[in-house]
C-alpha atoms as a PDB file:
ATOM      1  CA  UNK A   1      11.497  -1.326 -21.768  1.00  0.00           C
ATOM      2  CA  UNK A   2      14.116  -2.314 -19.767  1.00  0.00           C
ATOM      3  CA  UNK A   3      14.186  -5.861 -18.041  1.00  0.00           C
ATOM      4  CA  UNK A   4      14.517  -4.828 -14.200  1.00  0.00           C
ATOM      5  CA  UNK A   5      13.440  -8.490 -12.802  1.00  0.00           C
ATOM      6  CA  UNK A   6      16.579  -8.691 -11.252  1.00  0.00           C
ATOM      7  CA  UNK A   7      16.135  -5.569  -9.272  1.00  0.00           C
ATOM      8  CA  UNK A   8      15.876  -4.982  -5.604  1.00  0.00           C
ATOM      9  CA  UNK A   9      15.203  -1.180  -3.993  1.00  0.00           C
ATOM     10  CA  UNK A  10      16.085  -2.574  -1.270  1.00  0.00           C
ATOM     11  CA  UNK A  11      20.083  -3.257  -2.118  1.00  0.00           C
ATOM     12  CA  UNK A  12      19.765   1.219  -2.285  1.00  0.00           C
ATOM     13  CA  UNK A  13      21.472   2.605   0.376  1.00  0.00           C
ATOM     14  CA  UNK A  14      19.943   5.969   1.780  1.00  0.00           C
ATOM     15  CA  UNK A  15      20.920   7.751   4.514  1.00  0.00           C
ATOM     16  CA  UNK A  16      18.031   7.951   6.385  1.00  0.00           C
ATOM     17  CA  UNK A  17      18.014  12.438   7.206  1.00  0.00           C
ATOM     18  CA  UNK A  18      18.685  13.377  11.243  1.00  0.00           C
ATOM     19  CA  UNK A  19      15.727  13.219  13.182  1.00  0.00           C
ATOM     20  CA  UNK A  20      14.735  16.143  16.043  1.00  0.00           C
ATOM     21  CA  UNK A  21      14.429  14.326  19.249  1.00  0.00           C
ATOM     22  CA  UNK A  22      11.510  16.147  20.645  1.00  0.00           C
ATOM     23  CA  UNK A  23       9.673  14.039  17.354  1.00  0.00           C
ATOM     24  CA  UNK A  24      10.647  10.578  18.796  1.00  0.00           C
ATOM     25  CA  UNK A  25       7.607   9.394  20.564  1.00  0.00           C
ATOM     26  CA  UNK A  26       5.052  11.524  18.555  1.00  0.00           C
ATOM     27  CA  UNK A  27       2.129   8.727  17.919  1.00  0.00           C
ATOM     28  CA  UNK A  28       3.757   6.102  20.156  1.00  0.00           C
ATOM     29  CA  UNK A  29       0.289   4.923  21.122  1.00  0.00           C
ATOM     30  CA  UNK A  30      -1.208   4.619  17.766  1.00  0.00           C
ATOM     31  CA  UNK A  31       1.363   3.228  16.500  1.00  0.00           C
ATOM     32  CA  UNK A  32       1.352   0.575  19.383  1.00  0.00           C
ATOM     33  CA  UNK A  33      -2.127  -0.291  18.703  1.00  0.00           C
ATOM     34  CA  UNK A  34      -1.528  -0.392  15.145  1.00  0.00           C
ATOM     35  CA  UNK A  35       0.954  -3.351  15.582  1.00  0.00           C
ATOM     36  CA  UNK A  36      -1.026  -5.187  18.412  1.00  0.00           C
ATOM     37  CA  UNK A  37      -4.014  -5.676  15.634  1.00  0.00           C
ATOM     38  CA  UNK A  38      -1.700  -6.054  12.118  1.00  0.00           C
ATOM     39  CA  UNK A  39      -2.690  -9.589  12.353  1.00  0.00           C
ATOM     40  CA  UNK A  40      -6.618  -9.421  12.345  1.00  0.00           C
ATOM     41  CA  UNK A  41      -6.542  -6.181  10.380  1.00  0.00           C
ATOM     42  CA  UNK A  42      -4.613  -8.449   7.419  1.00  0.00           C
ATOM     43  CA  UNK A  43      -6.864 -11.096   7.576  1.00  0.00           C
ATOM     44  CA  UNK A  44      -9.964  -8.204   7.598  1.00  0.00           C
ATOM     45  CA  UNK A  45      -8.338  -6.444   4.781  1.00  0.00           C
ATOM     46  CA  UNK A  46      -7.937  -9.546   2.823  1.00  0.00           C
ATOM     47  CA  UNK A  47     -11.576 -10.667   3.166  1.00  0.00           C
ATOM     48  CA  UNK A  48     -12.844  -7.750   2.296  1.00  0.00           C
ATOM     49  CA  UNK A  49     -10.338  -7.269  -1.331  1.00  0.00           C
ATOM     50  CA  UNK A  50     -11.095 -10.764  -1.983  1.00  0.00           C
ATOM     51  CA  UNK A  51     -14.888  -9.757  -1.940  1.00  0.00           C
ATOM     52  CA  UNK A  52     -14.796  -6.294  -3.418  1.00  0.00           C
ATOM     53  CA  UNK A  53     -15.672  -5.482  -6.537  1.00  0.00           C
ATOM     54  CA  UNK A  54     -16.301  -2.400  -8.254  1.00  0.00           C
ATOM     55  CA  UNK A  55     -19.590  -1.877 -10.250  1.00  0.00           C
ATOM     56  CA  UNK A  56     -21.789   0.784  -8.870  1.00  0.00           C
ATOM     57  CA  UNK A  57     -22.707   4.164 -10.354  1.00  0.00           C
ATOM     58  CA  UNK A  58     -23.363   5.012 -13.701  1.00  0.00           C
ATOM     59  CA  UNK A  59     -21.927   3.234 -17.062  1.00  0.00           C
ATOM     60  CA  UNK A  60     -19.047   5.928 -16.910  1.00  0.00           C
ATOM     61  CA  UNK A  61     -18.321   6.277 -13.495  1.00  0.00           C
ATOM     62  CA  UNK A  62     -17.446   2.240 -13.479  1.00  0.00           C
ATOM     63  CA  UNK A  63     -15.373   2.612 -16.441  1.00  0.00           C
ATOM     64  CA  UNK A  64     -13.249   5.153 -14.485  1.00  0.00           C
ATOM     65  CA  UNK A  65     -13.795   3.002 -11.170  1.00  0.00           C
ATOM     66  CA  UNK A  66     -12.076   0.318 -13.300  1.00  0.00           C
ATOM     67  CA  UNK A  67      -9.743   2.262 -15.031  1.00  0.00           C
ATOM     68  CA  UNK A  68      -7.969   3.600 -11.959  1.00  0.00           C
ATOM     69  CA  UNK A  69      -8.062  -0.264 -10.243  1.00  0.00           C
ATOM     70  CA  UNK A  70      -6.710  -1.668 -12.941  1.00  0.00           C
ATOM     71  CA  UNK A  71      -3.578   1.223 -13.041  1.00  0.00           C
ATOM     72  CA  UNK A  72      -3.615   0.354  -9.423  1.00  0.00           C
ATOM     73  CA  UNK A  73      -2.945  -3.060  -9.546  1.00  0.00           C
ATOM     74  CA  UNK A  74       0.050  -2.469 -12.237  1.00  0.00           C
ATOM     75  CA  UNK A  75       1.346  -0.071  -9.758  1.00  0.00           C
ATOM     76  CA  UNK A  76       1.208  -2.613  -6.914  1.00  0.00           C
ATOM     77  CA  UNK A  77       2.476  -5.733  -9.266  1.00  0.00           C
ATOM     78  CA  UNK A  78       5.423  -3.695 -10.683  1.00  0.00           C
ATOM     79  CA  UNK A  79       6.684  -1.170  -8.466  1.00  0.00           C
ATOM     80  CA  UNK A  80       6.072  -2.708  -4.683  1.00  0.00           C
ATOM     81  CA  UNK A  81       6.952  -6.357  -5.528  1.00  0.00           C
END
């Protein structure tokens, strides 16, 4: 495998496709609100990861809970870093 430490997706230029103007303001106010409460939704969603855990269900149903977390987490570590 390939050392890609050094890389950055965000040095890729991509021009972004033309947008249909009639689209512009499509979910203006949810997206408003969104913004006005990214603050005490982070701090939520960090309480709540920080006391999550997976365990419930039969023996085989938290293997596969714990499967798919851990491929998950290697996901979010190595491709959104």
């Amino acid at each position: 495998m390939a050392d890609n430490d050094d890389f950055n997706s965000s040095d890729i230029e991509v021009p972004e496709p033309a947008q249909n103007p009639r689209f512009k303001r499509r979910g203006e106010q949810s997206i408003r609100e969104i913004i006005e409460h990214a603050h005490e939704d982070r701090v939520a969603s960090k309480v709540f990861e920080k006391s999550f855990t997976f365990g419930r269900g039969a023996p085989l149903t938290q293997t596969t809970q714990k499967l798919w977390s851990n491929r998950f987490d290697a996901v979010r570590l190595h491709t959104f870093k």
